[in-house]
Protein backbone atom coordinates (compact mmCIF):
# COMPACT_ATOMS: atom_id res chain seq x y z
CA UNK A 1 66.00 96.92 145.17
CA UNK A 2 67.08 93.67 143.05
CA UNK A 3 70.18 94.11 144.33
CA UNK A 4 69.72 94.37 147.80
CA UNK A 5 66.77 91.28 147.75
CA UNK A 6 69.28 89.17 146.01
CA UNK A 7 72.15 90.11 149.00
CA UNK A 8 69.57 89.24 151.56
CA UNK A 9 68.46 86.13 149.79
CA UNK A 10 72.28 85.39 149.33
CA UNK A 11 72.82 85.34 152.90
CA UNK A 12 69.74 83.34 154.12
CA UNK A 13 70.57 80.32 152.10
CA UNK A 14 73.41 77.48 152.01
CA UNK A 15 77.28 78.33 151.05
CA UNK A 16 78.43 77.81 147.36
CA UNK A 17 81.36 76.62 149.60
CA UNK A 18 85.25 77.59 148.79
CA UNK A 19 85.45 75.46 145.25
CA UNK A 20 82.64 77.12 143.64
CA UNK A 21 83.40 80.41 144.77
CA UNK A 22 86.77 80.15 143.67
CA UNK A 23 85.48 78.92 140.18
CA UNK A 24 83.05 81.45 140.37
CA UNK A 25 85.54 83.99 141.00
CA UNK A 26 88.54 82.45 138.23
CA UNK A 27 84.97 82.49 136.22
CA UNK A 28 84.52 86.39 136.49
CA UNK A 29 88.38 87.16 136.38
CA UNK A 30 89.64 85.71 133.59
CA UNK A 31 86.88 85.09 130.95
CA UNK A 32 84.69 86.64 128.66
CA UNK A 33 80.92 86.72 129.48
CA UNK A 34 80.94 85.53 132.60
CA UNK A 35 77.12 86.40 133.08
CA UNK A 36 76.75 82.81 131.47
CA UNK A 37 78.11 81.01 134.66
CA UNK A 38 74.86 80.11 136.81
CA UNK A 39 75.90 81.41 140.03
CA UNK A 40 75.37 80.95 144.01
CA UNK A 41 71.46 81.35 143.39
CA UNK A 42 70.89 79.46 140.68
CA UNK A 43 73.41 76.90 141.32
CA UNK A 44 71.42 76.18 144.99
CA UNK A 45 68.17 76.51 143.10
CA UNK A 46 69.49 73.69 140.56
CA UNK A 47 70.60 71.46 143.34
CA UNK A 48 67.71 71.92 145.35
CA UNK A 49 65.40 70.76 141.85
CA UNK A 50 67.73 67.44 141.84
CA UNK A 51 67.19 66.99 145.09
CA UNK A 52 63.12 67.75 144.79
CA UNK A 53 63.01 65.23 141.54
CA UNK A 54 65.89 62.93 143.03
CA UNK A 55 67.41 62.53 139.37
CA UNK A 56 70.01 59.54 138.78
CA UNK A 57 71.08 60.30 134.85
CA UNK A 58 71.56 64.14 134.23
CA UNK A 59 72.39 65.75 130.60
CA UNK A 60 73.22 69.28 130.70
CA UNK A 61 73.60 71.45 127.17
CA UNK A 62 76.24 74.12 128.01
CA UNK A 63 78.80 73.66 130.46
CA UNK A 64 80.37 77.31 130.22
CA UNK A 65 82.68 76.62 132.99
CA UNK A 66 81.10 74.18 135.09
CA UNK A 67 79.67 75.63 137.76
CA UNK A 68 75.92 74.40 137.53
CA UNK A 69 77.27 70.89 136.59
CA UNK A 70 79.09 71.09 140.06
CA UNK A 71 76.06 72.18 142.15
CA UNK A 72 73.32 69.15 140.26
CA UNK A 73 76.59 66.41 140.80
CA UNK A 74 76.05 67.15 144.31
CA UNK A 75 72.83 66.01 144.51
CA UNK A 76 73.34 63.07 142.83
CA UNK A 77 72.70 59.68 144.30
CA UNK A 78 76.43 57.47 144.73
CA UNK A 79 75.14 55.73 141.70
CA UNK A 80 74.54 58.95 139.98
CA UNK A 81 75.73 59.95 136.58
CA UNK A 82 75.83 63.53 134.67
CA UNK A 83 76.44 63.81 131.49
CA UNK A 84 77.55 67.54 130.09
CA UNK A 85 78.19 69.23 126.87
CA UNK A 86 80.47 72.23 125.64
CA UNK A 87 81.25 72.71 122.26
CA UNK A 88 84.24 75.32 122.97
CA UNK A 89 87.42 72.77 123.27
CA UNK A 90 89.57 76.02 124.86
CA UNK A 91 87.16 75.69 128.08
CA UNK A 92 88.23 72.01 128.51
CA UNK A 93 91.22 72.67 130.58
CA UNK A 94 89.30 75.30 132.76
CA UNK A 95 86.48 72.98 133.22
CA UNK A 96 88.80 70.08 134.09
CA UNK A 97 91.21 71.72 136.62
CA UNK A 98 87.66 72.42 138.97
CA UNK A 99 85.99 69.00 137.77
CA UNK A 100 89.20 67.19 138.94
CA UNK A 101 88.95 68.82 142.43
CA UNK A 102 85.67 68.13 143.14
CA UNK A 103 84.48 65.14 145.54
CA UNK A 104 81.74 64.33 143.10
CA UNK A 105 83.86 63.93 139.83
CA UNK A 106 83.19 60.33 139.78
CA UNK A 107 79.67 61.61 138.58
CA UNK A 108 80.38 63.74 136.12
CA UNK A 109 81.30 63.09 132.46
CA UNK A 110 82.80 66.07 130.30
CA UNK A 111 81.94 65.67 126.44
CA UNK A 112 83.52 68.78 124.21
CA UNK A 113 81.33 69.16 121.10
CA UNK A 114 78.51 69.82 119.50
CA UNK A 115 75.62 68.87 121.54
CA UNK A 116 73.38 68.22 117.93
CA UNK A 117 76.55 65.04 117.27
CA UNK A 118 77.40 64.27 120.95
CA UNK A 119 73.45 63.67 122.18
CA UNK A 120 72.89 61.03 119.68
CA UNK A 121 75.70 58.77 120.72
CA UNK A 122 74.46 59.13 124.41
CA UNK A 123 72.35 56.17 125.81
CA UNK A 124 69.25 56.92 127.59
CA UNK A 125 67.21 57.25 129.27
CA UNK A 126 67.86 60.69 131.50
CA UNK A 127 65.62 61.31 134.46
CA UNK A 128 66.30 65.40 133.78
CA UNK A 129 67.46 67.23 130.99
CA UNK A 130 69.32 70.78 131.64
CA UNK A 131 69.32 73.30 128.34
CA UNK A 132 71.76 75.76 128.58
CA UNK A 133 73.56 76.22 125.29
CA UNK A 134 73.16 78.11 122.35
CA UNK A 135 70.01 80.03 122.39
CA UNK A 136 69.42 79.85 118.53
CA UNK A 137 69.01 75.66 118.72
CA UNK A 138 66.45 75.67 121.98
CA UNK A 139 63.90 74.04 119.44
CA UNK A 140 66.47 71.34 117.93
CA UNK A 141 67.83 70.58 121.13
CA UNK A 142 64.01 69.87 122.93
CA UNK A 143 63.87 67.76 120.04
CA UNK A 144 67.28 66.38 120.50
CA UNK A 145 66.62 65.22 123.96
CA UNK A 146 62.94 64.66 124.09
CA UNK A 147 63.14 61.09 123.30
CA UNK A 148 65.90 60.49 125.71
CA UNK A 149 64.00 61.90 128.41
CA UNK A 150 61.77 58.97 130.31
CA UNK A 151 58.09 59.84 131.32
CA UNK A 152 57.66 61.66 134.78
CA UNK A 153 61.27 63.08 133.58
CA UNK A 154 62.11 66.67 133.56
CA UNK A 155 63.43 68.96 130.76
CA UNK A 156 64.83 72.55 132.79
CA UNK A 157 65.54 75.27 129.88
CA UNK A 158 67.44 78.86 131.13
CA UNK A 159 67.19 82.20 130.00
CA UNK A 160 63.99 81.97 128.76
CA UNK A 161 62.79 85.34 129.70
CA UNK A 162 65.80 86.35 127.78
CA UNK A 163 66.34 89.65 129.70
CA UNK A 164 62.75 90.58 128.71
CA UNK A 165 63.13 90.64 125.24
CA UNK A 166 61.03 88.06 124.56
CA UNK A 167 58.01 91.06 125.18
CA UNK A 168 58.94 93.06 122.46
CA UNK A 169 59.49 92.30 118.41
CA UNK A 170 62.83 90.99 117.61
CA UNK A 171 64.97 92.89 115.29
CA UNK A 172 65.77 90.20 111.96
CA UNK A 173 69.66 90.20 113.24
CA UNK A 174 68.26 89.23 116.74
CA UNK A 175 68.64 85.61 116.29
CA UNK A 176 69.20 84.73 119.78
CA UNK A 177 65.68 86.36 120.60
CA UNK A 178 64.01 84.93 118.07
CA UNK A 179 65.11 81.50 119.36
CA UNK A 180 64.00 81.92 122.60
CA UNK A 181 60.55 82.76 121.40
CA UNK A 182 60.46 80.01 119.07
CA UNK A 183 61.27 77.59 121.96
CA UNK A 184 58.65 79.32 124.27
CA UNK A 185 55.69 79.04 122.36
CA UNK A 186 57.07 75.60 120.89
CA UNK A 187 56.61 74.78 124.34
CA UNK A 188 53.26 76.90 125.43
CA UNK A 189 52.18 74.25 122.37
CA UNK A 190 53.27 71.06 123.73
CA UNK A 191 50.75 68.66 125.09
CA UNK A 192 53.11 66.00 125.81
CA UNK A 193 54.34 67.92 128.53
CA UNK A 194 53.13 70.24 131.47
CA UNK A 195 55.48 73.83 132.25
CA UNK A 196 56.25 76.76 134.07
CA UNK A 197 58.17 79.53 134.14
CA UNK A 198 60.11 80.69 137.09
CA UNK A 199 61.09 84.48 136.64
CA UNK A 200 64.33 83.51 138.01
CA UNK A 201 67.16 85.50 136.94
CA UNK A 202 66.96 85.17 133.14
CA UNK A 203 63.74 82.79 133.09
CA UNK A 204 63.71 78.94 134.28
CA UNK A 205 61.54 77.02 132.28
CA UNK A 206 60.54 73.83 133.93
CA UNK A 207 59.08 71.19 131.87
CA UNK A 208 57.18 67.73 133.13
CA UNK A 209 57.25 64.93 130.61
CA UNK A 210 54.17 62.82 130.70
């Protein structure tokens, strides 16, 4: 049934159009875990936020391959700027070779590090925040960025319902888990900010800065 409602939500909404379904495709074909890229869904959800919020500075944690960097770029106002972080150098050339074709690559700056050295460096302030990267540093990264992030800005978090097991005890070993739950309750907890959950795909966690 999950199936067959995403299909029919799939084909009630906008086109990825032919440069992210190619990278989606490439994505799928010729890399490991390619569950991490966003996808049609998401990636129309994401551009859909920008254009709710009408960001002009973006930072995304996590590139993967690109994909939800190219659907928030689109949204983007001429003046726009999005900042985004891998720490895997051997995705650089992948990234680039879809970056380059896009109409929107005047927006979009490509940093390969660690988010934890390359976040510091940045100048803010951001207008929205995307956290998409390791899942064992969602706590240092809120932190990272949470100063960076003007009031009435937006922090968005994925995978936060973590394939639902966030509802059960984490093995020790589970470190991914246990970092998701961390950053969930760290957030449940926060009074500087108001949040939500969409049960969208893995979890989108939206977060209001006051």
């Amino acid at each position: 049934m999950e199936q067959e409602l995403e299909q029919y939500i799939l084909h009630h909404i906008d086109n990825e159009g032919q440069l992210l379904s190619q990278l989606n495709r490439d994505t799928h074909v010729n890399l490991l875990r390619p569950r991490m890229l966003s996808g049609h869904l998401q990636g129309r959800i994401l551009k859909m936020i920008c254009r709710m919020i009408s960001p002009v500075r973006i930072l995304e944690l996590g590139t993967f391959t690109g994909y939800s960097a190219l659907c928030m770029a689109e949204a983007l106002p001429d003046n726009g700027e999005l900042h985004t972080i891998e720490i895997d150098d051997e995705l650089e050339t992948f990234i680039l070779k879809y970056f380059d074709r896009s109409p929107y690559r005047d927006r979009i700056h490509l940093h390969i590090g660690d988010a934890r050295e390359v976040v510091p460096q940045l100048d803010g302030p951001f207008d929205m925040v995307f956290i998409d990267a390791n899942k064992r540093l969602y706590c240092d990264y809120y932190d990272l960025v949470f100063d960076k992030v003007r009031p009435g800005g937006f922090i968005l978090a994925d995978n936060t319902l973590w394939d639902g097991k966030i509802l059960q005890p984490p093995l020790p070993s589970d470190a991914q888990t246990i970092g998701i739950m961390r950053f969930n309750e760290k957030i449940a907890a926060d009074t500087r900010v108001e949040k939500v959950i969409l049960p969208l795909r893995d979890g989108l966690t939206l977060i209001y800065k006051k």
